[in-house]
N, C-alpha and C. Protein backbone atom coordinates (compact mmCIF):
# COMPACT_ATOMS: atom_id res chain seq x y z
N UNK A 1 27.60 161.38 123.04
CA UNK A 1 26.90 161.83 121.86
C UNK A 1 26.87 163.36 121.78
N UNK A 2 26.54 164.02 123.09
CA UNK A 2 26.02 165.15 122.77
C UNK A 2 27.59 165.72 123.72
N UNK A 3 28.62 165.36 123.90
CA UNK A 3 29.31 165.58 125.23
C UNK A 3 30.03 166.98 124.71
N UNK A 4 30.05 168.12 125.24
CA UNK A 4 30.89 169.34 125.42
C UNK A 4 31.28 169.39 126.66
N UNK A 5 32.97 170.13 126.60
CA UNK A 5 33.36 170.20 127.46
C UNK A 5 33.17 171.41 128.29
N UNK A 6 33.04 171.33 129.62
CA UNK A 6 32.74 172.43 130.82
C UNK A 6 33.73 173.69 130.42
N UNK A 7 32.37 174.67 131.00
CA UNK A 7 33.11 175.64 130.51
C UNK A 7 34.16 176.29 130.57
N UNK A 8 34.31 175.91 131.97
CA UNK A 8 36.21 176.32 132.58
C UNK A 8 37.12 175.98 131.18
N UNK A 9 37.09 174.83 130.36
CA UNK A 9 37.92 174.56 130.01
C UNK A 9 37.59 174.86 128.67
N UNK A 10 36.37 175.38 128.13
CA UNK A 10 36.40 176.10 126.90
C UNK A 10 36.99 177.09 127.40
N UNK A 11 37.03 178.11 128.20
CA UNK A 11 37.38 179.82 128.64
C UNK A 11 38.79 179.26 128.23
N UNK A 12 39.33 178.35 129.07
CA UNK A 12 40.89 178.46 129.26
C UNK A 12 41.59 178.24 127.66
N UNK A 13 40.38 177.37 126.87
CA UNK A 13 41.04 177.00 125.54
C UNK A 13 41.14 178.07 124.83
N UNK A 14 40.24 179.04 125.01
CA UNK A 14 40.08 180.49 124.17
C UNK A 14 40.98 181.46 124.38
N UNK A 15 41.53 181.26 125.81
CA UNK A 15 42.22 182.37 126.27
C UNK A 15 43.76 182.13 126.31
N UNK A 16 43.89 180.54 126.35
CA UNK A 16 45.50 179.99 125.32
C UNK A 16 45.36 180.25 123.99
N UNK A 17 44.66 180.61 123.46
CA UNK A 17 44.84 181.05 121.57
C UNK A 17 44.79 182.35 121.01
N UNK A 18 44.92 183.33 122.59
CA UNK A 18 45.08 184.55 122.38
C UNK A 18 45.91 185.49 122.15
N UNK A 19 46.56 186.07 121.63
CA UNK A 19 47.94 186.55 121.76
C UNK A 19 48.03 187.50 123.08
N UNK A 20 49.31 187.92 123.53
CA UNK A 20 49.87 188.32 124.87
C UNK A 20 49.07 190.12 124.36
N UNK A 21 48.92 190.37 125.86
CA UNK A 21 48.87 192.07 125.34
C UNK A 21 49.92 192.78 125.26
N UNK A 22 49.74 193.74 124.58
CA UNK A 22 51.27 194.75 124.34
C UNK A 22 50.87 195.69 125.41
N UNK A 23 52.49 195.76 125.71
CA UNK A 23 52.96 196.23 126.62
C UNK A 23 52.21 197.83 126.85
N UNK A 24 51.53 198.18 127.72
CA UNK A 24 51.27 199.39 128.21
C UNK A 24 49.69 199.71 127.73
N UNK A 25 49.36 198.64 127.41
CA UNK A 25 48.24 198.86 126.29
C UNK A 25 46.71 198.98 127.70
N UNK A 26 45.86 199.48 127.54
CA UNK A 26 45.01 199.65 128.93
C UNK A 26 44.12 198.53 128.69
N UNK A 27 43.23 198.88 127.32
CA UNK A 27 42.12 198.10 127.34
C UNK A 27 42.56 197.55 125.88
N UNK A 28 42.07 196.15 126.45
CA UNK A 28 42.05 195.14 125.02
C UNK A 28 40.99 195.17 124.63
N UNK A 29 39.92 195.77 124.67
CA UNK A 29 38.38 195.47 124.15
C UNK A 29 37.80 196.91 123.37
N UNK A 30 38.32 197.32 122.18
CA UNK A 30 37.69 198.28 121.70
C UNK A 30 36.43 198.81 121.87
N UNK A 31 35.04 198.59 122.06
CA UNK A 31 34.11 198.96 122.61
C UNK A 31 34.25 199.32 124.08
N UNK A 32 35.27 198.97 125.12
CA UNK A 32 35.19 199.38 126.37
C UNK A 32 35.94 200.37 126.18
N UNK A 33 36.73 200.47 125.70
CA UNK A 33 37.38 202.07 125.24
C UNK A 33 36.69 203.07 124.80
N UNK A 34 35.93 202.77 123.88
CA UNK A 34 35.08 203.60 123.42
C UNK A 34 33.58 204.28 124.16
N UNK A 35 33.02 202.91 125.23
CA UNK A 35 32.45 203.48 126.41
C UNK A 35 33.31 204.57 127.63
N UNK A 36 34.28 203.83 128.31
CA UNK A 36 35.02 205.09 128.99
C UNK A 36 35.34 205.78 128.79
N UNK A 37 35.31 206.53 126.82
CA UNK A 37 35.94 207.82 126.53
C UNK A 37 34.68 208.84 126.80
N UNK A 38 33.64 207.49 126.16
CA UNK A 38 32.27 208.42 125.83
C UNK A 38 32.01 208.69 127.19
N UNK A 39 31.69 208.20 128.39
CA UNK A 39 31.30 208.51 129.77
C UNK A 39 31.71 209.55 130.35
N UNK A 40 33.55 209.73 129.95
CA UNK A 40 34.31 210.67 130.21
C UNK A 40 33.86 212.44 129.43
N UNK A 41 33.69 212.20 128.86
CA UNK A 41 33.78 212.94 127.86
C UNK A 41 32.19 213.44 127.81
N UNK A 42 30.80 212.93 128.82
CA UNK A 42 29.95 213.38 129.17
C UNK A 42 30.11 214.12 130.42
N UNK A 43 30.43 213.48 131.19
CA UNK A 43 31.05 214.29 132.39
C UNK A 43 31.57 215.58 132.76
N UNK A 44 32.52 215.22 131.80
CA UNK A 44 33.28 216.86 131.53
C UNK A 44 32.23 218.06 130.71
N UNK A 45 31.41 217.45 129.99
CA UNK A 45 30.59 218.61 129.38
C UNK A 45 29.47 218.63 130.51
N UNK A 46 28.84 218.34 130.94
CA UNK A 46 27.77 218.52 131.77
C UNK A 46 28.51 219.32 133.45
N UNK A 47 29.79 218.59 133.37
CA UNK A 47 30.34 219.93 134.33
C UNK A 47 30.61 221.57 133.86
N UNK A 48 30.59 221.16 132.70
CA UNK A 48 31.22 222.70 132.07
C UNK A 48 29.84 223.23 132.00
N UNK A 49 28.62 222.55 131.57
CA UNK A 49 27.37 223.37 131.51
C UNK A 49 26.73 223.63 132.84
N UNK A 50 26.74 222.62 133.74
CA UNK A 50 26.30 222.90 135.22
C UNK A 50 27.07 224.46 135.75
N UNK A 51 28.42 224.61 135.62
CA UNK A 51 29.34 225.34 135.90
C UNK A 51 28.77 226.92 135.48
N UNK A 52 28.51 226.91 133.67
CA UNK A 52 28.05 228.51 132.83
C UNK A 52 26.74 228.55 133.45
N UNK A 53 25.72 227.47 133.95
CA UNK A 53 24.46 227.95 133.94
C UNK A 53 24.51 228.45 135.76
N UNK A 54 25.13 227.85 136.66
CA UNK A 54 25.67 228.62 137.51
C UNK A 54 25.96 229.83 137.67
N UNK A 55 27.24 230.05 136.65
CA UNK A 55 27.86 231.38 136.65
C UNK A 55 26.58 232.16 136.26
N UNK A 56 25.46 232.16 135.25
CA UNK A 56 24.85 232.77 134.23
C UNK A 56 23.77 233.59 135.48
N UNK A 57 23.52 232.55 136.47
CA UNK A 57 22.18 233.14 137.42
C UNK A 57 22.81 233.19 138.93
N UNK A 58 23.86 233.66 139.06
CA UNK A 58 24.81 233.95 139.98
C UNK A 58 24.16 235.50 140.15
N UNK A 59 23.78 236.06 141.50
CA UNK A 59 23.42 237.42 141.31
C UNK A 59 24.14 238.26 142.56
């Protein structure tokens, strides 16, 4: 009545109806791209400000 199938075999049904990734491609998940740019891309500014406020009281 109520029967669904386990989930192993929903995952596997979802992931046969997916198309192949292209070749060279990193991330298939647009939002995870968009987190590792943003993470990146904090990093690098908070080094560059750690770095001037350094230089600034350097005596």
């Amino acid at each position: 009545m109520f029967y669904k199938k386990p989930i192993e075999e929903r995952i596997a049904d979802r992931m046969a109806k997916r198309k192949p990734l292209a070749e060279g491609k990193t991330f298939e998940h647009g939002p995870a791209k968009f987190v590792f740019v943003s993470l990146l891309v904090a990093v690098v500014v908070m080094h560059v400000v750690g770095a001037a406020i350094v230089m600034h009281f350097d005596v």
